[in-house]
PDB file of N, CA and C in Angstrom:
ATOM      1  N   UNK A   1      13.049 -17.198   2.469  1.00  0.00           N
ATOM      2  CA  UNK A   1      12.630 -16.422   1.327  1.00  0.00           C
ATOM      3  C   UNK A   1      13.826 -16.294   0.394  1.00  0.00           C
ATOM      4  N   UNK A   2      13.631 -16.855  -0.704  1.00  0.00           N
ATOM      5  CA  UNK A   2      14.544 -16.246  -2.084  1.00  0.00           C
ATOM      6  C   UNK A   2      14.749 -15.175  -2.781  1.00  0.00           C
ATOM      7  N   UNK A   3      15.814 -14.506  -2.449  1.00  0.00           N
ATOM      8  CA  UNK A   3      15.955 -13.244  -3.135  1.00  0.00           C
ATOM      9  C   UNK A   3      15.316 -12.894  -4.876  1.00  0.00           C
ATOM     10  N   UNK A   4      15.645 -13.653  -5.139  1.00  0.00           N
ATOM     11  CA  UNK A   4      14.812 -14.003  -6.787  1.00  0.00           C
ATOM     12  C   UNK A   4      13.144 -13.710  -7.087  1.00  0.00           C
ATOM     13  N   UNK A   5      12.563 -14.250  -5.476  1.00  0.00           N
ATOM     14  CA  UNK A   5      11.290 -13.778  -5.482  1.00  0.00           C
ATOM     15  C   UNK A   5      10.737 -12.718  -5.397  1.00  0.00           C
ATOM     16  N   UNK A   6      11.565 -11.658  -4.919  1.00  0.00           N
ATOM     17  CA  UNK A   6      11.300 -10.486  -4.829  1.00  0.00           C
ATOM     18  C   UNK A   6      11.983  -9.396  -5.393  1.00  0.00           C
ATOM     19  N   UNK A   7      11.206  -9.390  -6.440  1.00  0.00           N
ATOM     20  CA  UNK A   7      11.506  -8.823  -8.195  1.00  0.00           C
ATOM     21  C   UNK A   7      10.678  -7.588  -8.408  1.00  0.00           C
ATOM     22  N   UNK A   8      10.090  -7.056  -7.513  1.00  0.00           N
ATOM     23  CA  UNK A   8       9.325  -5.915  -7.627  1.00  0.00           C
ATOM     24  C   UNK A   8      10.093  -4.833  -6.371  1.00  0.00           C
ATOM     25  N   UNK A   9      10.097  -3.682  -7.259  1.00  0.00           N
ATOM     26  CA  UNK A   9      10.651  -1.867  -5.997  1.00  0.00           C
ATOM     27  C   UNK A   9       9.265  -1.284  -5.769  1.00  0.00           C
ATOM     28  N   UNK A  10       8.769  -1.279  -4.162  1.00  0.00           N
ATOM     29  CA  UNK A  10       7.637  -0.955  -4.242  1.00  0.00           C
ATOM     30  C   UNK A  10       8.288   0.433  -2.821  1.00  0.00           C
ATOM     31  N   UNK A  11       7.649   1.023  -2.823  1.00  0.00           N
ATOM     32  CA  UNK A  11       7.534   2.474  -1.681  1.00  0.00           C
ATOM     33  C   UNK A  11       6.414   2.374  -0.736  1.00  0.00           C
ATOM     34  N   UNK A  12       7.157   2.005   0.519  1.00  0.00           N
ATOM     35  CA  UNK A  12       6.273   2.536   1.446  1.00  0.00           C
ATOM     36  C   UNK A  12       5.964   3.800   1.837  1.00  0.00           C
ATOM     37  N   UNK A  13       4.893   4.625   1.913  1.00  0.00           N
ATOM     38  CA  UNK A  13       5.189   6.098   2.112  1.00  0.00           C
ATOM     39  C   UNK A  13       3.867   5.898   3.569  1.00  0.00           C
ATOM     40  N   UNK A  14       4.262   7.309   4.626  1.00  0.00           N
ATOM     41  CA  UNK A  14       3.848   7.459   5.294  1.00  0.00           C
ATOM     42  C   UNK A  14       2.893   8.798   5.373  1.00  0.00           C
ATOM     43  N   UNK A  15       1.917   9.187   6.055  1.00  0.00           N
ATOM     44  CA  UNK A  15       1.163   9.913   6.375  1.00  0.00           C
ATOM     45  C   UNK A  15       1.726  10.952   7.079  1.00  0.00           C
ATOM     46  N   UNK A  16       1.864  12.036   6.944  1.00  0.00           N
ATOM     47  CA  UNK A  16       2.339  13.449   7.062  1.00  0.00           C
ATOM     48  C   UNK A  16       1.138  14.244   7.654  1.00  0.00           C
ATOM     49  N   UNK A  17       0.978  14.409   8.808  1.00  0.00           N
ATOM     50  CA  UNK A  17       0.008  15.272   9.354  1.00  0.00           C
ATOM     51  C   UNK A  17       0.359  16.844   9.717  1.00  0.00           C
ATOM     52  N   UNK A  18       0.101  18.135   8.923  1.00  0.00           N
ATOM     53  CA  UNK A  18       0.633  19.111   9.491  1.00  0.00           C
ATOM     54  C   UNK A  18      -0.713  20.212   9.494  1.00  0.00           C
ATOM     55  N   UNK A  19      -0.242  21.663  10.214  1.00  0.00           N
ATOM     56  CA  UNK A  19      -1.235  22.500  10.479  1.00  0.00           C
ATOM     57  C   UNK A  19      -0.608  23.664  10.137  1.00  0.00           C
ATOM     58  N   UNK A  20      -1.637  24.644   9.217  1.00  0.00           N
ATOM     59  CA  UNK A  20      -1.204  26.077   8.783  1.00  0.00           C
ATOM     60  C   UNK A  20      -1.103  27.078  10.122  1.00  0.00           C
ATOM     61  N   UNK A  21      -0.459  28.142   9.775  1.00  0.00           N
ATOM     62  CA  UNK A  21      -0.752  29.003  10.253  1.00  0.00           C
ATOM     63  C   UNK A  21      -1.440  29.628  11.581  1.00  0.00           C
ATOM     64  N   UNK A  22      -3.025  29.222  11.113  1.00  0.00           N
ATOM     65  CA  UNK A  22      -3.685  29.416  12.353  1.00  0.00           C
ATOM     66  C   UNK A  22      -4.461  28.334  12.868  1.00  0.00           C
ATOM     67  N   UNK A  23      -3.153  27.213  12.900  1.00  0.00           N
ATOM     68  CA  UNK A  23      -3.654  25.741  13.647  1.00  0.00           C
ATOM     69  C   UNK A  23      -4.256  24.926  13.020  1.00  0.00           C
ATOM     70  N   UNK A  24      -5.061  25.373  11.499  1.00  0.00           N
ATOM     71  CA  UNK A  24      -5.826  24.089  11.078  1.00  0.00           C
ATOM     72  C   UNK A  24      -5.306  23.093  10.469  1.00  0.00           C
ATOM     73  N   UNK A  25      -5.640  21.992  10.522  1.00  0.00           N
ATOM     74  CA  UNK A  25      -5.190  20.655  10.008  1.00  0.00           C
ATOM     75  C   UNK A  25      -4.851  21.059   8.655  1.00  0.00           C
ATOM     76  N   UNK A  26      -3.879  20.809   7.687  1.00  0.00           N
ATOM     77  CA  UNK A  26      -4.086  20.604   6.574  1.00  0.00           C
ATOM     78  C   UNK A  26      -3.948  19.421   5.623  1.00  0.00           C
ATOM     79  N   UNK A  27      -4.402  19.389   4.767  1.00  0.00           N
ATOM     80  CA  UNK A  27      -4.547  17.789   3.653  1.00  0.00           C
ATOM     81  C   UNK A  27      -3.472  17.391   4.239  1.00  0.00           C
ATOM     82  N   UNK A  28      -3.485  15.439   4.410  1.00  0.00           N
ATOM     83  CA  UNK A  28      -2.263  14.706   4.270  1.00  0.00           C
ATOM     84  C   UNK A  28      -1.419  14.600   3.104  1.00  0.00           C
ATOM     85  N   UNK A  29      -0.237  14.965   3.679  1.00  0.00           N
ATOM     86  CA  UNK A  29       1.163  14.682   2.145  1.00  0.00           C
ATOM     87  C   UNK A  29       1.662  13.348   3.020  1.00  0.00           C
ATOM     88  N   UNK A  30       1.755  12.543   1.911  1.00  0.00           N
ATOM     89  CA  UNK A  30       2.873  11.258   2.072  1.00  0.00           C
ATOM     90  C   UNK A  30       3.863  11.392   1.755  1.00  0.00           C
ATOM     91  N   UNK A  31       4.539  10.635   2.738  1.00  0.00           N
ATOM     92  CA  UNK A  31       6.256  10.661   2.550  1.00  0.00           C
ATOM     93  C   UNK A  31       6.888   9.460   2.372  1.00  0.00           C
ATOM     94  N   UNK A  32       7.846   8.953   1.630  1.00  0.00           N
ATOM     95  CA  UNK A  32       8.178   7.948   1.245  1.00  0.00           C
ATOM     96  C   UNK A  32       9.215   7.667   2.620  1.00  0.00           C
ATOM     97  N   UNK A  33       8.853   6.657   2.861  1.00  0.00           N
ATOM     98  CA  UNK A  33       9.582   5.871   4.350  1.00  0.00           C
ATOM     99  C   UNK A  33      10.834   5.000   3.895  1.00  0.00           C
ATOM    100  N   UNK A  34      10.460   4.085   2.898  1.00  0.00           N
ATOM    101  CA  UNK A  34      11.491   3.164   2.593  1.00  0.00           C
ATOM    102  C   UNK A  34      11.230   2.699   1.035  1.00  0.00           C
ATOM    103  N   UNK A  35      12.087   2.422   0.467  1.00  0.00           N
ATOM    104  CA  UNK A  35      11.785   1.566  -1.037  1.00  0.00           C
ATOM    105  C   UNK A  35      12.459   0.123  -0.775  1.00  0.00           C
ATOM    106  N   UNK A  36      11.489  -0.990  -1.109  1.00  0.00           N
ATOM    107  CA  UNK A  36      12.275  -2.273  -0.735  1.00  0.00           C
ATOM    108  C   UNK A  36      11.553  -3.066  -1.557  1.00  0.00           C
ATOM    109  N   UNK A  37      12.649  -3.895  -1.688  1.00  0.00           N
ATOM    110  CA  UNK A  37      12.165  -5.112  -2.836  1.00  0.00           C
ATOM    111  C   UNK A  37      11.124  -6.056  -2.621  1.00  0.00           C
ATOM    112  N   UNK A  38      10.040  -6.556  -3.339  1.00  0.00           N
ATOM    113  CA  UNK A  38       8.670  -7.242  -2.958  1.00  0.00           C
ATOM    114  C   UNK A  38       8.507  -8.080  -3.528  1.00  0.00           C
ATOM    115  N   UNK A  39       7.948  -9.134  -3.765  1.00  0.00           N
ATOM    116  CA  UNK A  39       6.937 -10.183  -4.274  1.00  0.00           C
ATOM    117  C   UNK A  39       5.468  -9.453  -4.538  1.00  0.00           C
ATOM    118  N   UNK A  40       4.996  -9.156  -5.361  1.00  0.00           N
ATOM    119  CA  UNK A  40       3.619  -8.699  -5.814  1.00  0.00           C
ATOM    120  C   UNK A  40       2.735 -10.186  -6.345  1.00  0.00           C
ATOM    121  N   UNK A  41       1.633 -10.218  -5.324  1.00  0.00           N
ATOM    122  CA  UNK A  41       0.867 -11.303  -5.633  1.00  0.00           C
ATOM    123  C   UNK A  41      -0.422 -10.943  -5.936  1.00  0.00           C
ATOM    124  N   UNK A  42      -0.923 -10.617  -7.153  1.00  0.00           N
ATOM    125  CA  UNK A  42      -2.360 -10.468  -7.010  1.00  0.00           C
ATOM    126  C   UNK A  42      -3.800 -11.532  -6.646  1.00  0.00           C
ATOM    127  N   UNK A  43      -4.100 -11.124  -5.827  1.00  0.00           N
ATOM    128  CA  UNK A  43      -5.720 -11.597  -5.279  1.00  0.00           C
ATOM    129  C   UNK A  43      -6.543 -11.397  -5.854  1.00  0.00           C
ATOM    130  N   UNK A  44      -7.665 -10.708  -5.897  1.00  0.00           N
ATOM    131  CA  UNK A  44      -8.856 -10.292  -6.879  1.00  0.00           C
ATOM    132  C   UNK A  44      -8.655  -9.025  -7.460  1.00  0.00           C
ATOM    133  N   UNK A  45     -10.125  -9.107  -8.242  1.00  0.00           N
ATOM    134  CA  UNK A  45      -9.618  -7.824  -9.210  1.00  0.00           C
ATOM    135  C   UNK A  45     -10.990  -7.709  -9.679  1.00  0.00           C
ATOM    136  N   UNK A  46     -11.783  -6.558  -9.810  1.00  0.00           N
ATOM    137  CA  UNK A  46     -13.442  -6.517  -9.965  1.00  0.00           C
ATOM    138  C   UNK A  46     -13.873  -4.754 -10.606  1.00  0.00           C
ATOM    139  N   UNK A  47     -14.735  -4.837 -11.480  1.00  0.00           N
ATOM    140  CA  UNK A  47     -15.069  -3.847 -11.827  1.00  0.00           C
ATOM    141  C   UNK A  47     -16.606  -3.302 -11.357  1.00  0.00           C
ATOM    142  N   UNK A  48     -16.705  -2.485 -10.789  1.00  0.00           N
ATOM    143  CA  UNK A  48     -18.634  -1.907 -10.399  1.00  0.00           C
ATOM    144  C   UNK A  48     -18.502  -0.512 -10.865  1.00  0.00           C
ATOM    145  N   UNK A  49     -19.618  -0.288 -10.752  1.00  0.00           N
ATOM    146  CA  UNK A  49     -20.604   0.874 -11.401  1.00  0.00           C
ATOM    147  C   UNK A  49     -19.938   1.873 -10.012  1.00  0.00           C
ATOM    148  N   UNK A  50     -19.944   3.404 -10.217  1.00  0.00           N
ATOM    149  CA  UNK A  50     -19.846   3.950  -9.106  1.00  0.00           C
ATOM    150  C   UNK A  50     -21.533   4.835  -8.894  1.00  0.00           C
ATOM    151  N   UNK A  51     -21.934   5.108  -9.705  1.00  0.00           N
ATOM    152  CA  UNK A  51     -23.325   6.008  -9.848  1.00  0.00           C
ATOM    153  C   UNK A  51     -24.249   5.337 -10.614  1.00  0.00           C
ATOM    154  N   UNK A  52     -25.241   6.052 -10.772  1.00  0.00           N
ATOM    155  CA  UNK A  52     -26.156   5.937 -12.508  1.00  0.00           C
ATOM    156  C   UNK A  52     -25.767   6.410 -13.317  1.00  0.00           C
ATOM    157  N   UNK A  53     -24.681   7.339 -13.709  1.00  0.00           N
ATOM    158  CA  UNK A  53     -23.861   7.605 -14.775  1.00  0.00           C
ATOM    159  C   UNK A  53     -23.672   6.866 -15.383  1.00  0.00           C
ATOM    160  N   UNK A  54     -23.201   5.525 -14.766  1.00  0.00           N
ATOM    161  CA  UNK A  54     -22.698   4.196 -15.363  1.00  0.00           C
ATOM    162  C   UNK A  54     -20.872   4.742 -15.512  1.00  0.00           C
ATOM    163  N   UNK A  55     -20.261   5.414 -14.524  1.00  0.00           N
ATOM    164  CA  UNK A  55     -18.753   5.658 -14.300  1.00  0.00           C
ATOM    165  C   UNK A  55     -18.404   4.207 -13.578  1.00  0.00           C
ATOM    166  N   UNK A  56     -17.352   3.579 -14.337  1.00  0.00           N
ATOM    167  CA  UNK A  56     -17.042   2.188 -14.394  1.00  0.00           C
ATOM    168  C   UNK A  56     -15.527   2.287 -13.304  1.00  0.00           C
ATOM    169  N   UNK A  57     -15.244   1.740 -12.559  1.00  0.00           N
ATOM    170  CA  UNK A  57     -14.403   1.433 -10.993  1.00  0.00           C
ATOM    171  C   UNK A  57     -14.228   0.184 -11.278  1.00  0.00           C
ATOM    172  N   UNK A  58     -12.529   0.477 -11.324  1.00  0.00           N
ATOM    173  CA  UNK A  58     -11.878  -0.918 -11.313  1.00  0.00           C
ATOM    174  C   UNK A  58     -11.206  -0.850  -9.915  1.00  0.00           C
ATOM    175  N   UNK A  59     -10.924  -1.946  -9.175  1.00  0.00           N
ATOM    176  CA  UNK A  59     -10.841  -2.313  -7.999  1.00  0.00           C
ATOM    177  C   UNK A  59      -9.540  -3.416  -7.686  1.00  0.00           C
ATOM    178  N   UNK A  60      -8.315  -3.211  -7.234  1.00  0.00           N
ATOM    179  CA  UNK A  60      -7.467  -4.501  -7.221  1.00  0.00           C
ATOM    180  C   UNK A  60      -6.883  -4.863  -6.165  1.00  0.00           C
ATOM    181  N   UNK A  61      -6.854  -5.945  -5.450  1.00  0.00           N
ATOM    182  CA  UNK A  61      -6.514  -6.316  -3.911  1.00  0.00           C
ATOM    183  C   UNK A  61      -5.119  -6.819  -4.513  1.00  0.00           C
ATOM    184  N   UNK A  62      -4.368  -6.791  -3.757  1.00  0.00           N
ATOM    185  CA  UNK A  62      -2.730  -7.315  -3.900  1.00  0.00           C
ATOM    186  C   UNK A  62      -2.115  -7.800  -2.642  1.00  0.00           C
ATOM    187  N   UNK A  63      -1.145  -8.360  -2.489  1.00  0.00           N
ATOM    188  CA  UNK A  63      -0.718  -9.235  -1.167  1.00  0.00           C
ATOM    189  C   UNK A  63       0.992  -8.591  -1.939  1.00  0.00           C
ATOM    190  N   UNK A  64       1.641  -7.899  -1.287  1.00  0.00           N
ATOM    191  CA  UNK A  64       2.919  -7.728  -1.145  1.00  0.00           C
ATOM    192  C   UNK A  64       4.189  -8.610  -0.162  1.00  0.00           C
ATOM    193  N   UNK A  65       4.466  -9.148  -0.246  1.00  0.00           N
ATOM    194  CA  UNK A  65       5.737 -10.294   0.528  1.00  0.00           C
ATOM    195  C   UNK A  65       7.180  -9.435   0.751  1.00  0.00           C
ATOM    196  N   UNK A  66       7.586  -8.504   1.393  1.00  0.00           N
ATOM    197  CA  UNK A  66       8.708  -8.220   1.734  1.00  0.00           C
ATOM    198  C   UNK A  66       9.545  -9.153   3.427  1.00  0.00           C
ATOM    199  N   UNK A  67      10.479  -8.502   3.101  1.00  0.00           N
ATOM    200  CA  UNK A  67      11.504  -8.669   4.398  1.00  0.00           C
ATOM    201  C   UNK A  67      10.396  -7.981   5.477  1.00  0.00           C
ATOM    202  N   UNK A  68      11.005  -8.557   6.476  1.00  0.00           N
ATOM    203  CA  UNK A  68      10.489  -8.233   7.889  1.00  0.00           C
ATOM    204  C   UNK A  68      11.036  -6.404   8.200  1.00  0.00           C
ATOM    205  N   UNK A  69       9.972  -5.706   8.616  1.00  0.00           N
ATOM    206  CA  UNK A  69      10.474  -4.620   9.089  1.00  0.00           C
ATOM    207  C   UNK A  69       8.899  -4.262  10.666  1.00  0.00           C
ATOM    208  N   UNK A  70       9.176  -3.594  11.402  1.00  0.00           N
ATOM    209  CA  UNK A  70       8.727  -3.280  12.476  1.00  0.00           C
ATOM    210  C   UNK A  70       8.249  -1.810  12.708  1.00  0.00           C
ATOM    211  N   UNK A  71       8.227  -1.126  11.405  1.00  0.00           N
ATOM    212  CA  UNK A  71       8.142   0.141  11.089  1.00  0.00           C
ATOM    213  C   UNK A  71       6.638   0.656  10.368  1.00  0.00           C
ATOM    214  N   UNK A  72       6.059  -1.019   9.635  1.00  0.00           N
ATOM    215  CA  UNK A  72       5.447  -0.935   9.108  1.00  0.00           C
ATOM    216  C   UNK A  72       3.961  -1.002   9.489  1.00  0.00           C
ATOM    217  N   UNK A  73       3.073   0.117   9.374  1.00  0.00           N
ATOM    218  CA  UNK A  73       1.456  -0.080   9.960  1.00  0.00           C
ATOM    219  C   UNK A  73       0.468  -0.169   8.490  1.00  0.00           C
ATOM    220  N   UNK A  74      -0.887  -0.476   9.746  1.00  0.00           N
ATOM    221  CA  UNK A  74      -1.832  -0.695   7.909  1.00  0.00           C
ATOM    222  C   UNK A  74      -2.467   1.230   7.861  1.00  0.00           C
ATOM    223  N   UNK A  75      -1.808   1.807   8.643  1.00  0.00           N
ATOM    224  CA  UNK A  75      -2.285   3.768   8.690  1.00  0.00           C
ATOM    225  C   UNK A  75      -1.461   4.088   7.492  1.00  0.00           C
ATOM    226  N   UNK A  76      -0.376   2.864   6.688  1.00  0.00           N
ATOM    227  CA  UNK A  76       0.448   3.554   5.982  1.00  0.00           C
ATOM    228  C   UNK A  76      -0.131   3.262   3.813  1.00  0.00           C
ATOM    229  N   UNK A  77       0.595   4.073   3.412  1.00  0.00           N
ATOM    230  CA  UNK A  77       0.620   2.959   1.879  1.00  0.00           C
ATOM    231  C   UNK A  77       1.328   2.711   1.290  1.00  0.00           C
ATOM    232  N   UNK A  78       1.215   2.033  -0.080  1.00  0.00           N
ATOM    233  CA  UNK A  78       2.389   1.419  -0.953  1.00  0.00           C
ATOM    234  C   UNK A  78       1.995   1.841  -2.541  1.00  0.00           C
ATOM    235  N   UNK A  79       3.548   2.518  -2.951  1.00  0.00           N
ATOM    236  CA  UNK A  79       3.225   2.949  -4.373  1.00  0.00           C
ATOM    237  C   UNK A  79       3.936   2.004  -5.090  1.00  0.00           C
ATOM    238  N   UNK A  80       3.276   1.612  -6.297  1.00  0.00           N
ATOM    239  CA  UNK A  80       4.108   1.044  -6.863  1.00  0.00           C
ATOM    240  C   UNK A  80       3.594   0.646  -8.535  1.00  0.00           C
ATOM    241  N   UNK A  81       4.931   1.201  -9.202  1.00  0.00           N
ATOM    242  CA  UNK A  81       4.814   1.324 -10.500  1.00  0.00           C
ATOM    243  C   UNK A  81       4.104   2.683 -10.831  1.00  0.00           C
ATOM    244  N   UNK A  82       2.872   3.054 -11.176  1.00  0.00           N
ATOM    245  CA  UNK A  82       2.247   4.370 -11.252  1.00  0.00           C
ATOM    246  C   UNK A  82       0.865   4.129 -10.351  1.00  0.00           C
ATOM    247  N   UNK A  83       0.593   3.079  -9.568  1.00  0.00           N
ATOM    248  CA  UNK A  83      -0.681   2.821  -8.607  1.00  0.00           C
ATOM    249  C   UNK A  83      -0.199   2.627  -7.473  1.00  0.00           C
ATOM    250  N   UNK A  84      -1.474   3.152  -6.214  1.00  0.00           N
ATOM    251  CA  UNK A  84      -0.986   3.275  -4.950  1.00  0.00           C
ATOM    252  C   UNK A  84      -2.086   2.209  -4.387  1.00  0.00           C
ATOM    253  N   UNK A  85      -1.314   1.945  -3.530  1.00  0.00           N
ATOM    254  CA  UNK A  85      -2.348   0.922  -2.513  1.00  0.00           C
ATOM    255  C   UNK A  85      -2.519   1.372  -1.194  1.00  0.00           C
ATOM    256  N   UNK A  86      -3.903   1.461  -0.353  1.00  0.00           N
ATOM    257  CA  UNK A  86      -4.003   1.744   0.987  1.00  0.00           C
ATOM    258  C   UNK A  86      -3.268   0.042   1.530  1.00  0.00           C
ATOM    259  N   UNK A  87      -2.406   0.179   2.450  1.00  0.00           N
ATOM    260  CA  UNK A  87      -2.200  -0.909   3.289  1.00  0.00           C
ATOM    261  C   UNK A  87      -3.360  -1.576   4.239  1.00  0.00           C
ATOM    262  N   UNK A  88      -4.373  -2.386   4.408  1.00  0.00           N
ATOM    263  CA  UNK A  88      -5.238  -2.880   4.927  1.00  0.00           C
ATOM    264  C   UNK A  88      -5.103  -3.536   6.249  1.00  0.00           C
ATOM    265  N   UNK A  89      -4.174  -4.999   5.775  1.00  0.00           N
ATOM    266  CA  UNK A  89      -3.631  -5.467   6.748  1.00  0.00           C
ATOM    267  C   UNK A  89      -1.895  -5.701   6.917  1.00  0.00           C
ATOM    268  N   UNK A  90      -1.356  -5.896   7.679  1.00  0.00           N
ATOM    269  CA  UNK A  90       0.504  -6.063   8.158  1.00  0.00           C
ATOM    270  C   UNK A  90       0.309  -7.540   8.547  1.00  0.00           C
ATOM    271  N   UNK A  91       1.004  -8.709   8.288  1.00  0.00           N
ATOM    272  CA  UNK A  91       0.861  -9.831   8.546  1.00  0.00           C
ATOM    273  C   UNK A  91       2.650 -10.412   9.191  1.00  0.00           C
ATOM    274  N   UNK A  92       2.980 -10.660  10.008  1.00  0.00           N
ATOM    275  CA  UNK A  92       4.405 -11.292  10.493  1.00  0.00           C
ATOM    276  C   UNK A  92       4.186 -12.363  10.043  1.00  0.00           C
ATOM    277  N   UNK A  93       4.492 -13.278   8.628  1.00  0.00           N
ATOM    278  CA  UNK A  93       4.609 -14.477   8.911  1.00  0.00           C
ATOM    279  C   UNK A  93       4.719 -15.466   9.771  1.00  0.00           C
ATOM    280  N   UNK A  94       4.182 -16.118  10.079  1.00  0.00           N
ATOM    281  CA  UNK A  94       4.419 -17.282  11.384  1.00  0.00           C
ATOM    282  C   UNK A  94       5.319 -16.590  12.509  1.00  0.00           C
ATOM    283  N   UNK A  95       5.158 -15.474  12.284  1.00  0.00           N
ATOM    284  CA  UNK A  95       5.554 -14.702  13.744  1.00  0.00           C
ATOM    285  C   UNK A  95       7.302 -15.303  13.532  1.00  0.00           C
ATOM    286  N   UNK A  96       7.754 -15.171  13.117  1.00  0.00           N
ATOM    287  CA  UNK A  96       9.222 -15.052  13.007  1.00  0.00           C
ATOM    288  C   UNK A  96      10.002 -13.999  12.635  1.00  0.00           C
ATOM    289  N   UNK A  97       9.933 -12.957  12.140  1.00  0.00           N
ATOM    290  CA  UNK A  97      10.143 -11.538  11.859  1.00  0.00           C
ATOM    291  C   UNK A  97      11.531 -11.941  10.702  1.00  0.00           C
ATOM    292  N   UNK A  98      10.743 -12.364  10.042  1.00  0.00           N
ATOM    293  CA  UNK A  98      11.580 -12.723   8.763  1.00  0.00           C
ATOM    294  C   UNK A  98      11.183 -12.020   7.770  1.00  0.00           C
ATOM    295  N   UNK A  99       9.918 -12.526   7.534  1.00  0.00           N
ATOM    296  CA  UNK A  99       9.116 -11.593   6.232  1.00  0.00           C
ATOM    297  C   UNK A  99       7.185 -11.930   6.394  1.00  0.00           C
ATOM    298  N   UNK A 100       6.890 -10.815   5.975  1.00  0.00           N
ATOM    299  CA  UNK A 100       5.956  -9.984   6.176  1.00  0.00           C
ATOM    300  C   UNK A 100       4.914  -9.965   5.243  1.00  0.00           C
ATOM    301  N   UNK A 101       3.452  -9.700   5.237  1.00  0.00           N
ATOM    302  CA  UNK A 101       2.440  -9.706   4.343  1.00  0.00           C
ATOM    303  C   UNK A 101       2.230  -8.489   4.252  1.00  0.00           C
ATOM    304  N   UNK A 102       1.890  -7.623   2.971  1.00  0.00           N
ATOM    305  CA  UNK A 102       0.981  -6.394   3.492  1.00  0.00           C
ATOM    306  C   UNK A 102      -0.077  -6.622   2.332  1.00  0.00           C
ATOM    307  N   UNK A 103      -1.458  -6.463   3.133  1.00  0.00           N
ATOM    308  CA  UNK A 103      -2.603  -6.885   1.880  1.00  0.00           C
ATOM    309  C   UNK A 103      -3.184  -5.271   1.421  1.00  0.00           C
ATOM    310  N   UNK A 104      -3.664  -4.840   0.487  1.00  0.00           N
ATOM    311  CA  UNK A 104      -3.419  -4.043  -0.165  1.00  0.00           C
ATOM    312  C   UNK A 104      -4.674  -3.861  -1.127  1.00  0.00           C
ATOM    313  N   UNK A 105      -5.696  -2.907  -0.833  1.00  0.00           N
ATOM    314  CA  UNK A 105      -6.228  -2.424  -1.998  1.00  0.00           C
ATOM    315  C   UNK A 105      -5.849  -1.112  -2.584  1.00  0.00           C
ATOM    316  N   UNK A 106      -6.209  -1.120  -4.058  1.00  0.00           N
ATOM    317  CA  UNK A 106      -5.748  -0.213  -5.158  1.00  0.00           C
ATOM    318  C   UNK A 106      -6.532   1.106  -4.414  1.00  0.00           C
ATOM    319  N   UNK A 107      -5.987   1.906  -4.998  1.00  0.00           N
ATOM    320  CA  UNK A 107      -6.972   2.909  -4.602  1.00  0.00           C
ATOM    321  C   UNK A 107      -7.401   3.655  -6.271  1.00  0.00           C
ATOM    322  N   UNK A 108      -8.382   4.145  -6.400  1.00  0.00           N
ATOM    323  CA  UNK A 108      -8.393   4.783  -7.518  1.00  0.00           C
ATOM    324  C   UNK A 108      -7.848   5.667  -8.157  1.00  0.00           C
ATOM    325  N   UNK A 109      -7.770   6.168  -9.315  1.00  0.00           N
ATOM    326  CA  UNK A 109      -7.136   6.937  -9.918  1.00  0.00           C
ATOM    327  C   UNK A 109      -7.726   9.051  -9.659  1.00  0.00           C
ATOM    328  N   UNK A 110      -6.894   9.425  -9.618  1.00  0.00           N
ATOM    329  CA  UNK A 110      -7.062  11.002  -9.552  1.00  0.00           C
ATOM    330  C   UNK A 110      -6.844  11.696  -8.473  1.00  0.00           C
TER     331      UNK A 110
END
C-alpha cells in the first residue's frame, strides 16, 4: 500500500455502553478510538422515498482501505468529514494483516 493513497483522516469511534443511577441502560455515546489515514472508495449511492410524505433518503455505501489494525469490529463506526458510517463489514486483505477493508453505509442525517 502507498502512502499517497491514503489521503483521507477518517475516526473510528466506538460504542460506549453505560447505566444511570438506578441501573438502566442509557443511550449509546461514541467514543473516538483512533483517527487514521484512509483511502475512501465509493460503491453505490441511491435515493428512496422513506413514507407517503414523499421524505426523500439518500443512501451511500463506501469501502474505506486503511492499515491493518486488530482493534477493529463491524459493532463499531466511522466519521468522516461531517457523515458517519455504520461499519458493516472488517475485511483482512488476503489475510496478511497489512491493510484492511471496512465497508460502510452512510447513516442518515439527524
Amino acid at each position: 500500500m502507498r502512502a499517497g493513497e491514503l489521503r483521507h483522516r477518517i475516526t473510528i469511534e466506538s460504542p460506549t455502553a453505560s447505566q444511570d443511577t438506578f441501573g438502566e441502560e442509557t443511550p449509546v455515546t461514541w467514543t473516538a478510538l483512533e483517527t487514521v489515514w484512509a483511502a475512501a472508495e465509493p460503491l453505490t449511492g441511491q435515493e428512496r422515498y422513506l413514507d407517503p410524505a414523499a421524505q426523500r433518503v439518500a443512501e451511500a455505501t463506501i469501502r474505506f482501505r486503511i492499515r491493518y489494525r486488530d482493534d477493529v469490529t463491524h459493532k463499531m463506526r466511522v466519521s468522516w468529514r461531517s457523515r458517519t458510517f455504520n461499519i458493516l463489514e472488517v475485511r483482512n486483505i488476503m489475510g496478511r494483516d497489512w491493510e484492511m477493508y471496512l465497508l460502510c453505509k452512510e447513516l442518515p442525517e439527524g
